[in-house]
N, C-alpha and C. Protein backbone atom coordinates (compact mmCIF):
# COMPACT_ATOMS: atom_id res chain seq x y z
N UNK A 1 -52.46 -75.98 -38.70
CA UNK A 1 -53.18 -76.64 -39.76
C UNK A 1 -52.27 -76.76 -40.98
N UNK A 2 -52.12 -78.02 -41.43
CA UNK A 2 -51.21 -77.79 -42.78
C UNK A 2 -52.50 -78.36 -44.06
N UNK A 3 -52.02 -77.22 -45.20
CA UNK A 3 -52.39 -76.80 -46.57
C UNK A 3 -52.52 -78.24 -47.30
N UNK A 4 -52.98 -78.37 -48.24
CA UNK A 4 -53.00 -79.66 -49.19
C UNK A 4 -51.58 -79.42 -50.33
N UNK A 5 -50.55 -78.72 -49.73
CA UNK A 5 -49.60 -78.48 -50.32
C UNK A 5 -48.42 -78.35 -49.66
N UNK A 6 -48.68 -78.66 -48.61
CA UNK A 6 -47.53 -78.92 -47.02
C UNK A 6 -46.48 -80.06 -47.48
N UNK A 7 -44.87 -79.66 -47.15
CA UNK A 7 -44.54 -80.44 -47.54
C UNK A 7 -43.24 -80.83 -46.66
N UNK A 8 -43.01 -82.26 -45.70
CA UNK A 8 -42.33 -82.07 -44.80
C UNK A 8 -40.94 -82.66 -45.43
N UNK A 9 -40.24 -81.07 -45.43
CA UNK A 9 -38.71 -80.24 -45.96
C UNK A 9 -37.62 -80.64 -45.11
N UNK A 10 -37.04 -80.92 -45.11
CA UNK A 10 -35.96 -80.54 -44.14
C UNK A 10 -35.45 -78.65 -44.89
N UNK A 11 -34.82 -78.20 -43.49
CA UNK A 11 -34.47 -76.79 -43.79
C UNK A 11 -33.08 -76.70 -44.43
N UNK A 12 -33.23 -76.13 -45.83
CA UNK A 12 -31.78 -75.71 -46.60
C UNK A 12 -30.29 -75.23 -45.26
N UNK A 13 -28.92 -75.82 -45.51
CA UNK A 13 -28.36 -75.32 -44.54
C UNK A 13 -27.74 -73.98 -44.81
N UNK A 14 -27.12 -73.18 -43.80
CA UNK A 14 -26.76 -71.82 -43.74
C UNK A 14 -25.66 -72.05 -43.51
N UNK A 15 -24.63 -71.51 -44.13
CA UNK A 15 -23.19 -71.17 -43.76
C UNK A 15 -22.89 -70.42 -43.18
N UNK A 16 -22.36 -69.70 -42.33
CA UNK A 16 -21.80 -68.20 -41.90
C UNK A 16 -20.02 -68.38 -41.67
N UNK A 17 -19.21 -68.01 -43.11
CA UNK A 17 -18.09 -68.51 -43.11
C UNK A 17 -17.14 -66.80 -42.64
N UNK A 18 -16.15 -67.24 -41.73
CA UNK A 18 -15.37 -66.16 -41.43
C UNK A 18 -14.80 -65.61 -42.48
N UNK A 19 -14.20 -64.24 -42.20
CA UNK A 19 -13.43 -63.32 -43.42
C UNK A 19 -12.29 -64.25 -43.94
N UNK A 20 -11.54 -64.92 -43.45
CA UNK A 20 -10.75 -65.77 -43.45
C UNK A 20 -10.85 -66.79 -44.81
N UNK A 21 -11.90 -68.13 -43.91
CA UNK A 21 -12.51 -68.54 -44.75
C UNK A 21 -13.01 -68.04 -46.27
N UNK A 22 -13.71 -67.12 -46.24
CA UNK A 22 -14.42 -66.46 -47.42
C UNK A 22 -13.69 -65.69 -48.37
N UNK A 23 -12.29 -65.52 -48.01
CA UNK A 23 -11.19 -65.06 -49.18
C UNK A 23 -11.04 -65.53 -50.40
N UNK A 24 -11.38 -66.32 -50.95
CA UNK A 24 -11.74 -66.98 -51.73
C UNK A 24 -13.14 -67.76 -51.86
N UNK A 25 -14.34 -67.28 -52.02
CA UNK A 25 -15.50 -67.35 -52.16
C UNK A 25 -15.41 -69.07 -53.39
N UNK A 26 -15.10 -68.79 -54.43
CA UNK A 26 -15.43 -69.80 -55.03
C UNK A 26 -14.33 -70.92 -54.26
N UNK A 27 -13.13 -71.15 -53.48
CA UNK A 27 -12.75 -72.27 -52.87
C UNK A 27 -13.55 -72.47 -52.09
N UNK A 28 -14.16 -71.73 -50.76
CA UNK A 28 -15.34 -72.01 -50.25
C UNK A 28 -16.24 -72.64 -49.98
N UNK A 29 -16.79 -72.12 -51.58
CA UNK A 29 -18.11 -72.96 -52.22
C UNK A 29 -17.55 -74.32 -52.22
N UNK A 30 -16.17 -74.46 -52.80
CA UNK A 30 -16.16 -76.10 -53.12
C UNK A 30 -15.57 -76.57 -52.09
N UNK A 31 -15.91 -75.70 -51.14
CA UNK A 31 -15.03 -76.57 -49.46
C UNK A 31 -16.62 -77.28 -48.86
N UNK A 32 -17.42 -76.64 -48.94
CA UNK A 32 -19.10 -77.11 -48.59
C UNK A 32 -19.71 -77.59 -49.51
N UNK A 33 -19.49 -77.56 -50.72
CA UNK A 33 -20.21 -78.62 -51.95
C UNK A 33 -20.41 -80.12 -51.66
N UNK A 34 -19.58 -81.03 -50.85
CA UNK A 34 -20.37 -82.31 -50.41
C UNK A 34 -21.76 -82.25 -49.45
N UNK A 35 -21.78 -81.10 -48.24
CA UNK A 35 -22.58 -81.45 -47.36
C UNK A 35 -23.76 -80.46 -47.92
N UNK A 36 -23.74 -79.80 -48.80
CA UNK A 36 -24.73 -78.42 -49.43
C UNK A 36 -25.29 -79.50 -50.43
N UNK A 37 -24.33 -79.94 -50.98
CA UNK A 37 -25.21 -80.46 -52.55
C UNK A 37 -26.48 -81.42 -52.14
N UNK A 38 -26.09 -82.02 -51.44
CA UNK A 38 -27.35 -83.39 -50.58
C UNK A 38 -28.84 -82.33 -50.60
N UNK A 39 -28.73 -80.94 -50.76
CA UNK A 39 -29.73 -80.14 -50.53
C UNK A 39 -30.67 -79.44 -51.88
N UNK A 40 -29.38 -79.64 -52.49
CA UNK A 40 -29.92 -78.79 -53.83
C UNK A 40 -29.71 -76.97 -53.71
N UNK A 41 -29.59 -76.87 -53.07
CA UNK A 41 -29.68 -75.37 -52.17
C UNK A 41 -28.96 -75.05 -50.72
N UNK A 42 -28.19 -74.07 -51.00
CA UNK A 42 -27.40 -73.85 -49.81
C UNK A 42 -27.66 -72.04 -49.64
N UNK A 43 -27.58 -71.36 -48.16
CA UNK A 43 -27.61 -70.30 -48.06
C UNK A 43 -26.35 -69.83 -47.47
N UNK A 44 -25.46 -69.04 -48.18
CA UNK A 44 -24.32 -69.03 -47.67
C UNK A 44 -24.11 -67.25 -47.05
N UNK A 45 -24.09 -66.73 -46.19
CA UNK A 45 -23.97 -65.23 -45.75
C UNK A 45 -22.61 -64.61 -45.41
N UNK A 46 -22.28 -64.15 -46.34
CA UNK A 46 -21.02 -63.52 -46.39
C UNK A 46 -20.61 -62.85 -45.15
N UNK A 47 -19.25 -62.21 -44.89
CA UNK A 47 -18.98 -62.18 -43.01
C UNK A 47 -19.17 -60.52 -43.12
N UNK A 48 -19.54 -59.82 -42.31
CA UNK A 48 -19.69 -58.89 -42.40
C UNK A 48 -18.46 -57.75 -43.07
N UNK A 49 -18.87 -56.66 -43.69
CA UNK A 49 -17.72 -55.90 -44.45
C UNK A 49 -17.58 -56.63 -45.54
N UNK A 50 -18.12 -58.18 -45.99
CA UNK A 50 -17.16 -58.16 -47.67
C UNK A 50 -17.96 -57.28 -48.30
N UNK A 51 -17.45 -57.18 -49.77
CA UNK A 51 -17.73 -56.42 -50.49
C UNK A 51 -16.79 -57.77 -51.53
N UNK A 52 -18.17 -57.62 -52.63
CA UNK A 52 -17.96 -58.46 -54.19
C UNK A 52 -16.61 -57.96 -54.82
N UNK A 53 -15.89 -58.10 -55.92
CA UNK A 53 -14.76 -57.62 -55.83
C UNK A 53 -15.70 -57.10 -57.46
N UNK A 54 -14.82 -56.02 -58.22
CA UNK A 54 -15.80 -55.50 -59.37
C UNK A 54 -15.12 -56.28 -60.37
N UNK A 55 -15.41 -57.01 -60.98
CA UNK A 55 -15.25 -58.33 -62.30
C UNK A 55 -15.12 -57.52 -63.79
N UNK A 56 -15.75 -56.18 -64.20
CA UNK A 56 -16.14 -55.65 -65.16
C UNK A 56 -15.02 -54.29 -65.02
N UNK A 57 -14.28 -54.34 -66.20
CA UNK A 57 -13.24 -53.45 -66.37
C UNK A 57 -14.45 -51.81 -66.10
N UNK A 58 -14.34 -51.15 -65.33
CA UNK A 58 -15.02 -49.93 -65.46
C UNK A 58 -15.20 -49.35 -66.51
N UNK A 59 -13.96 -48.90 -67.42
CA UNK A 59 -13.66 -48.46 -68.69
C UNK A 59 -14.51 -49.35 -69.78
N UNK A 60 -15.01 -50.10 -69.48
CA UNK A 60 -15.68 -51.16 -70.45
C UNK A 60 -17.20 -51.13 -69.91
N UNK A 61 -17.67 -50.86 -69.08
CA UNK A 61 -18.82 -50.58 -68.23
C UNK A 61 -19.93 -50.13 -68.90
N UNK A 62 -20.72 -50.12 -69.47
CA UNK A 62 -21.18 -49.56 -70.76
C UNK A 62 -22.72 -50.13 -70.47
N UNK A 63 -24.25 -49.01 -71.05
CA UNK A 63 -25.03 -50.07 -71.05
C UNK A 63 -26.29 -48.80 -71.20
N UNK A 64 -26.99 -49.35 -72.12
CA UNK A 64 -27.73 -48.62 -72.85
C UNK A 64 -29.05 -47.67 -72.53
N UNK A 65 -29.57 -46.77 -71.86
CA UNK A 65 -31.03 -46.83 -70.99
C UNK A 65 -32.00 -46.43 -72.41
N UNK A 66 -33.20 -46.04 -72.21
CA UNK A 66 -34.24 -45.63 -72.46
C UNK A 66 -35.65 -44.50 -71.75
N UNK A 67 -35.72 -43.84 -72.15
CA UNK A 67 -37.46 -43.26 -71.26
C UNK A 67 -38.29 -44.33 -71.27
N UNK A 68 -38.89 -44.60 -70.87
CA UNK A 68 -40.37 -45.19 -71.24
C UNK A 68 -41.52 -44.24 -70.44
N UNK A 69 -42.38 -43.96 -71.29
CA UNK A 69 -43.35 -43.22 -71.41
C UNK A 69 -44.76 -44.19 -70.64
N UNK A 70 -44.76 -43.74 -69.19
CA UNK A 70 -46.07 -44.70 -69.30
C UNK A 70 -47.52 -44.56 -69.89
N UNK A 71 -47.46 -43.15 -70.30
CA UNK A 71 -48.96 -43.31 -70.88
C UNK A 71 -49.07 -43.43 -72.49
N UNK A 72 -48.03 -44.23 -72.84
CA UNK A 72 -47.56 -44.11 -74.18
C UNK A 72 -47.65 -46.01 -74.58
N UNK A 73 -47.20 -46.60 -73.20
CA UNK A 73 -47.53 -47.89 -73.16
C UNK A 73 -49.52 -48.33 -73.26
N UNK A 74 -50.06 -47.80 -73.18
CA UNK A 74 -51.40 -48.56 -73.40
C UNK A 74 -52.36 -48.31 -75.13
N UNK A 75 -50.69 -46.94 -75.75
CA UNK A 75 -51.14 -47.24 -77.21
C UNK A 75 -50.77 -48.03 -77.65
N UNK A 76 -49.51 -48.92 -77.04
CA UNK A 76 -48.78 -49.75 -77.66
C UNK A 76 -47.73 -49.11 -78.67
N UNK A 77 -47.14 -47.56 -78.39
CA UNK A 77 -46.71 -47.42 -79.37
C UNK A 77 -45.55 -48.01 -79.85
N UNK A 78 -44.88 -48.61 -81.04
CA UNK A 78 -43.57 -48.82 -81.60
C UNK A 78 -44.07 -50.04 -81.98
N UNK A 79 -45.10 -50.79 -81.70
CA UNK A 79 -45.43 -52.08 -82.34
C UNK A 79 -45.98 -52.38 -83.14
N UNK A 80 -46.50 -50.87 -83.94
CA UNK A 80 -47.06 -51.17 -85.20
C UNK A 80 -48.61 -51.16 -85.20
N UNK A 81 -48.88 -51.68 -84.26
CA UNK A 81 -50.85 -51.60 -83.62
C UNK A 81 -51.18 -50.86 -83.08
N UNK A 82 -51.07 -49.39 -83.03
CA UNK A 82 -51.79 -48.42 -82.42
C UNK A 82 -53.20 -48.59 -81.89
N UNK A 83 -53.53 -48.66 -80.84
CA UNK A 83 -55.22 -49.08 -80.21
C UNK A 83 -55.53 -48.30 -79.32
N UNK A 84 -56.68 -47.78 -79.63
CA UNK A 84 -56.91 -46.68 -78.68
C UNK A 84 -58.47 -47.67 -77.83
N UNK A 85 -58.77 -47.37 -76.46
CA UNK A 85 -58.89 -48.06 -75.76
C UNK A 85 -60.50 -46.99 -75.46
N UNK A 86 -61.26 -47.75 -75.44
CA UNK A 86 -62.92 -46.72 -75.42
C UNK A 86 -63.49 -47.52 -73.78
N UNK A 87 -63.95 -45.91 -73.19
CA UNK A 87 -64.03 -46.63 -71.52
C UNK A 87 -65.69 -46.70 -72.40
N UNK A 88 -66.48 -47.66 -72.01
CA UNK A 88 -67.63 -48.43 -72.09
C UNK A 88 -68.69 -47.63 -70.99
């Protein structure tokens, strides 16, 4: 049965490029950019074992956390409107 929202797609294509190939990820990309782009969307699956290469100096790696309190979120606290919430 198709939905009132069915929509006949053709299926995005899949790459599965060898280690070889994929040594260069962004040449790659622009080795399949004529027959991908016709799609809008391409799924490309890296060959087994890569690993991303790390882009971000470690030493520079930096990045801030916080607690968050969940029962601290329904006073709203830090926004100035403290509301306390009455069960009915």
């Amino acid at each position: 049965m198709k939905g009132p929202y069915h929509l006949d797609l053709e299926e995005i294509p899949t790459y599965r490029p060898s280690k070889e190939q994929f040594e260069s990820p962004t040449a790659y990309i622009a080795s399949i950019r004529d027959e991908a782009e016709r799609f809008g969307l391409a799924r490309i699956v890296p060959p087994d074992g890569w690993k991303p290469p790390w882009s971000i100096p470690k030493e520079h790696f930096k990045f801030a956390t916080r607690v968050q309190v969940v029962n601290e979120l329904v006073k709203h606290v830090g926004t100035g409107r403290r509301k306390r919430f009455k069960k009915e």
